[in-house]
C-alpha atoms as a PDB file:
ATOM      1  CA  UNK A   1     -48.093 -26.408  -1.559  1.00  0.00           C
ATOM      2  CA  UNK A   2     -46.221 -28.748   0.220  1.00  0.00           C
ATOM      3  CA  UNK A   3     -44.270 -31.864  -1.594  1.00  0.00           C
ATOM      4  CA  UNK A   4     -43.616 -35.003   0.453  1.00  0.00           C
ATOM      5  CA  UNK A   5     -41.778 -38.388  -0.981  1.00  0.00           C
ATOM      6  CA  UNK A   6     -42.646 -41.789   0.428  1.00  0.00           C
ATOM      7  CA  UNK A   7     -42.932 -45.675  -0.352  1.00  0.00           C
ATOM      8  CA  UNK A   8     -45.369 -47.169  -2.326  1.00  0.00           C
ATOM      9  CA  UNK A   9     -45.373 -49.791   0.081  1.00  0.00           C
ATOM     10  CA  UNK A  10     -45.840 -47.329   3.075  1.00  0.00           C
ATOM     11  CA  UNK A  11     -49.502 -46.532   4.346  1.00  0.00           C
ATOM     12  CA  UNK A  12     -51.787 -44.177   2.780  1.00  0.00           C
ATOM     13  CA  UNK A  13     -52.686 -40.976   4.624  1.00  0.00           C
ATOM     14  CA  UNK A  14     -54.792 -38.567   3.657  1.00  0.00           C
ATOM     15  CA  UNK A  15     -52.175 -35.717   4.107  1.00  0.00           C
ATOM     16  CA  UNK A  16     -50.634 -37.238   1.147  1.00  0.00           C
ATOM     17  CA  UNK A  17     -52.515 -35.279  -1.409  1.00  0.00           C
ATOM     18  CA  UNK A  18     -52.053 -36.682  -4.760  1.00  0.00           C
ATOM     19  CA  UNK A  19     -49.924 -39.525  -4.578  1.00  0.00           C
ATOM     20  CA  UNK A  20     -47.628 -39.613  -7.606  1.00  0.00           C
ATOM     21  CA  UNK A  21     -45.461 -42.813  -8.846  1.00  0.00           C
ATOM     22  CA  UNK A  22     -41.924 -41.322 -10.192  1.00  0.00           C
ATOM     23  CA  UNK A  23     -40.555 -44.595 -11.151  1.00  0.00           C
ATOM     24  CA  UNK A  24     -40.544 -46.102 -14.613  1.00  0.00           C
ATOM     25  CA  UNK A  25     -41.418 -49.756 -13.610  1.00  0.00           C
ATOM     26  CA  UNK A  26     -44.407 -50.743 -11.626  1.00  0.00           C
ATOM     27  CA  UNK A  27     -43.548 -51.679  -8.327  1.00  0.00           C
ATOM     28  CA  UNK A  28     -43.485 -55.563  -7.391  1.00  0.00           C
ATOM     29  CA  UNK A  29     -46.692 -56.746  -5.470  1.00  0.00           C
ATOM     30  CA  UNK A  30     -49.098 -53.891  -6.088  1.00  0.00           C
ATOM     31  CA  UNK A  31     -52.027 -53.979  -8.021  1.00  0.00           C
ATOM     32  CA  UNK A  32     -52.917 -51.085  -9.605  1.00  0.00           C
ATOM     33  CA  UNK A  33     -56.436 -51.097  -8.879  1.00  0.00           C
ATOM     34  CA  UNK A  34     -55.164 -50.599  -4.656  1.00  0.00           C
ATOM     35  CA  UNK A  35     -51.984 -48.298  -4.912  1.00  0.00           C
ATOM     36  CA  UNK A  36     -53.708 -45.372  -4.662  1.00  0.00           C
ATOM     37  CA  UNK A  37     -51.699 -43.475  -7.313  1.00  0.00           C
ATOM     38  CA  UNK A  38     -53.483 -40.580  -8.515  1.00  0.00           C
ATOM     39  CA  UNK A  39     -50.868 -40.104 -11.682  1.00  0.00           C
ATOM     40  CA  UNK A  40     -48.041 -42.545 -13.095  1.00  0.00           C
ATOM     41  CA  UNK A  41     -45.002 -39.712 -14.480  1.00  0.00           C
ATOM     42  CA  UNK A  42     -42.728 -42.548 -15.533  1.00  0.00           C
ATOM     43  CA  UNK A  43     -41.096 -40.490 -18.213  1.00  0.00           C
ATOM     44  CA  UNK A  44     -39.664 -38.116 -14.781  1.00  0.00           C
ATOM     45  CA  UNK A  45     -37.866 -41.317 -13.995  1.00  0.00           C
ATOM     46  CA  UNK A  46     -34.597 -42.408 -14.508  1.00  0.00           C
ATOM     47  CA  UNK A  47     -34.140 -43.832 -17.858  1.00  0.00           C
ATOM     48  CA  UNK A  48     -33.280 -47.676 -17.969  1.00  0.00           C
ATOM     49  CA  UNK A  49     -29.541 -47.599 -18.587  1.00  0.00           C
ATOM     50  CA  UNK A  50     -29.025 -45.195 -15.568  1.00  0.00           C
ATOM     51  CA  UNK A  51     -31.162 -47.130 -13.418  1.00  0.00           C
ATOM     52  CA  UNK A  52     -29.009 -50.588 -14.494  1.00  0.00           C
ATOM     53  CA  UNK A  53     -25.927 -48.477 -13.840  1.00  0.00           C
ATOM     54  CA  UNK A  54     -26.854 -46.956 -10.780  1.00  0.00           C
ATOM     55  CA  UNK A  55     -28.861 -50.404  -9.612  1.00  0.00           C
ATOM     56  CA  UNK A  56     -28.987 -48.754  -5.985  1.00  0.00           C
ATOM     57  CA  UNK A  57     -25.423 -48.847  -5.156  1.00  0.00           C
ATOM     58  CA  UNK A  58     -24.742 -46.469  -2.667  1.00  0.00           C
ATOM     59  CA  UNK A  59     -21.383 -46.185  -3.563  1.00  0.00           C
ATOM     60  CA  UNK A  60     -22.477 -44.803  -6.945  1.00  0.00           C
ATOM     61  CA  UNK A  61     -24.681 -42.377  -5.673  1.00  0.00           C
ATOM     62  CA  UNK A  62     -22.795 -39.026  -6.449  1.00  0.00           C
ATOM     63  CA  UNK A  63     -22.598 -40.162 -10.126  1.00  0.00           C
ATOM     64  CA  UNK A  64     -26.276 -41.374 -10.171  1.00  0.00           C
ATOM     65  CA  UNK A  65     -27.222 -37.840  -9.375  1.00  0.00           C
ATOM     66  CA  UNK A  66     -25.000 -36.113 -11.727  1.00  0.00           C
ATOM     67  CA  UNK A  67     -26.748 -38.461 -14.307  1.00  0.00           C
ATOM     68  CA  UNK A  68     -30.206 -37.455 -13.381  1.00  0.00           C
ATOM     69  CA  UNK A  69     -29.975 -34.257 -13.111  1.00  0.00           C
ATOM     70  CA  UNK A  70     -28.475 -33.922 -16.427  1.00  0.00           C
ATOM     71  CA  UNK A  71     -31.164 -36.462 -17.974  1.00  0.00           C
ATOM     72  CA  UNK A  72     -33.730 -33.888 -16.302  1.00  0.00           C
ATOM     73  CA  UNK A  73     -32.787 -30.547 -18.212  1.00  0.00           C
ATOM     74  CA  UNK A  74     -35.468 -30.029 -20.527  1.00  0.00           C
ATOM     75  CA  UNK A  75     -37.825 -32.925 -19.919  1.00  0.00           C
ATOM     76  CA  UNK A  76     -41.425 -31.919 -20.043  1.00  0.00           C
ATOM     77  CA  UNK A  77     -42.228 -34.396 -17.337  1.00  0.00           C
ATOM     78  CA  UNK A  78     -40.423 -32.505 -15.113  1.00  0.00           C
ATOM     79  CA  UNK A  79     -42.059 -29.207 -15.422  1.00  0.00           C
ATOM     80  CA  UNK A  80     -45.293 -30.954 -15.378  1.00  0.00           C
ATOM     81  CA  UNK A  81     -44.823 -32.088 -11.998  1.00  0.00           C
ATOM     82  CA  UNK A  82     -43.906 -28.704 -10.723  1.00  0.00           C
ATOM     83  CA  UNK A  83     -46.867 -27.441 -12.433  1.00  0.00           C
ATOM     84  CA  UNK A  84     -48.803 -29.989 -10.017  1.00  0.00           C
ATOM     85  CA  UNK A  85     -46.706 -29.158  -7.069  1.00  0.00           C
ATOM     86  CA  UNK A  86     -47.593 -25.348  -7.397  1.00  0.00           C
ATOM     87  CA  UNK A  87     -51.475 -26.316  -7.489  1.00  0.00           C
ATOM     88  CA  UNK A  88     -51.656 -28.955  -4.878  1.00  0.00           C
ATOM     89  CA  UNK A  89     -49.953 -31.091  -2.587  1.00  0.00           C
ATOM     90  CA  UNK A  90     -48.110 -34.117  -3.686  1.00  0.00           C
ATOM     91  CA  UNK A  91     -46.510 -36.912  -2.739  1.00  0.00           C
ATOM     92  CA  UNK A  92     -44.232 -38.378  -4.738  1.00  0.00           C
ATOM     93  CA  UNK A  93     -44.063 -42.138  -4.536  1.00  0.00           C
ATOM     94  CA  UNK A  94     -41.372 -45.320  -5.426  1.00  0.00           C
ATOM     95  CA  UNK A  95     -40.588 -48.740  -4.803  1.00  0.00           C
ATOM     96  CA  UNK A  96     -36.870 -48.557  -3.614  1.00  0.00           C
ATOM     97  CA  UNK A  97     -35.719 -49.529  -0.384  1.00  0.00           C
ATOM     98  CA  UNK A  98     -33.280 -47.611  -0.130  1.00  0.00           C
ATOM     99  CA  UNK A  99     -34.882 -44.334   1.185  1.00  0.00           C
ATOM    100  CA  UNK A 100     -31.737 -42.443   0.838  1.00  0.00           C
ATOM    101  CA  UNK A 101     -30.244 -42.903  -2.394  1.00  0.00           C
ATOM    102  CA  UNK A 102     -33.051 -43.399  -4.987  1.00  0.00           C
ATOM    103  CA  UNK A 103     -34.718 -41.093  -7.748  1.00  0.00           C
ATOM    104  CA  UNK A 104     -37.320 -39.513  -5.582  1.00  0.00           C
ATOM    105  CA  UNK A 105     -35.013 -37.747  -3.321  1.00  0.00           C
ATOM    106  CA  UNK A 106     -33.175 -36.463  -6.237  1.00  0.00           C
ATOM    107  CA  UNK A 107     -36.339 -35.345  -7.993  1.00  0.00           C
ATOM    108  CA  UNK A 108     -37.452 -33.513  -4.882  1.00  0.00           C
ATOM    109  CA  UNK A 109     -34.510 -31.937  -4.483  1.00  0.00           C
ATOM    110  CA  UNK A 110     -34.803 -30.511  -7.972  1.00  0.00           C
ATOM    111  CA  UNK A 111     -38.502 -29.782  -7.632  1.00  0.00           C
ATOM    112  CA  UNK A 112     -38.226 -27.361  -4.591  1.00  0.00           C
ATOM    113  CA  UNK A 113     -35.489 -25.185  -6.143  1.00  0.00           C
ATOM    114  CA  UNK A 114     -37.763 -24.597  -9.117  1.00  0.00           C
ATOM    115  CA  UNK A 115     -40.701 -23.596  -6.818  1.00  0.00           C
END
């Protein structure tokens, strides 16, 4: 199955499968009732004082990972969204701007080594 990441704020396609929200806050400006998110895994997220520390700084971004990966090991969130990933395809969506350094790229990263 194939695993994709994108913006909430990006369009919907139909290619996106089942759109998953990997971030522990709802995104600013969207209702839920038109986000078209299929599943909400906050608890895959970042917890809060990582995100705070991390608060998209670049800069930061080798530590952030370190961080997350290590907040990963052993969370049943995680292996529930492999579980989905083997069945189906998903896209995994967030709110950051910053489509380089954010939780989603991590968490796909980490996804398609366990596949």
């Amino acid at each position: 199955m194939l695993l994709g990441i994108k913006r909430i704020y990006d369009k919907v396609e139909v290619t996106d499968g089942t759109r998953v929200l990997v971030d522990r806050l709802w995104p600013r400006g969207v209702r839920k009732s038109t986000a078209h998110v299929d599943k909400w895994l906050k608890e895959v997220a970042p917890s809060n004082e990582l995100r705070v520390w991390f608060g998209h700084d670049p800069a930061k971004w080798d530590g952030f990972r370190e961080r997350y990966e290590k907040e990963l090991e052993g969370n049943p969130a995680l292996e529930e969204l492999v579980d989905l990933v083997k069945k189906e395809d998903v896209t995994m969506v967030y709110a950051a701007r910053d489509t380089e350094h954010n939780d989603a790229v991590v968490l796909s990263e980490i996804v398609k080594k366990r596949l």
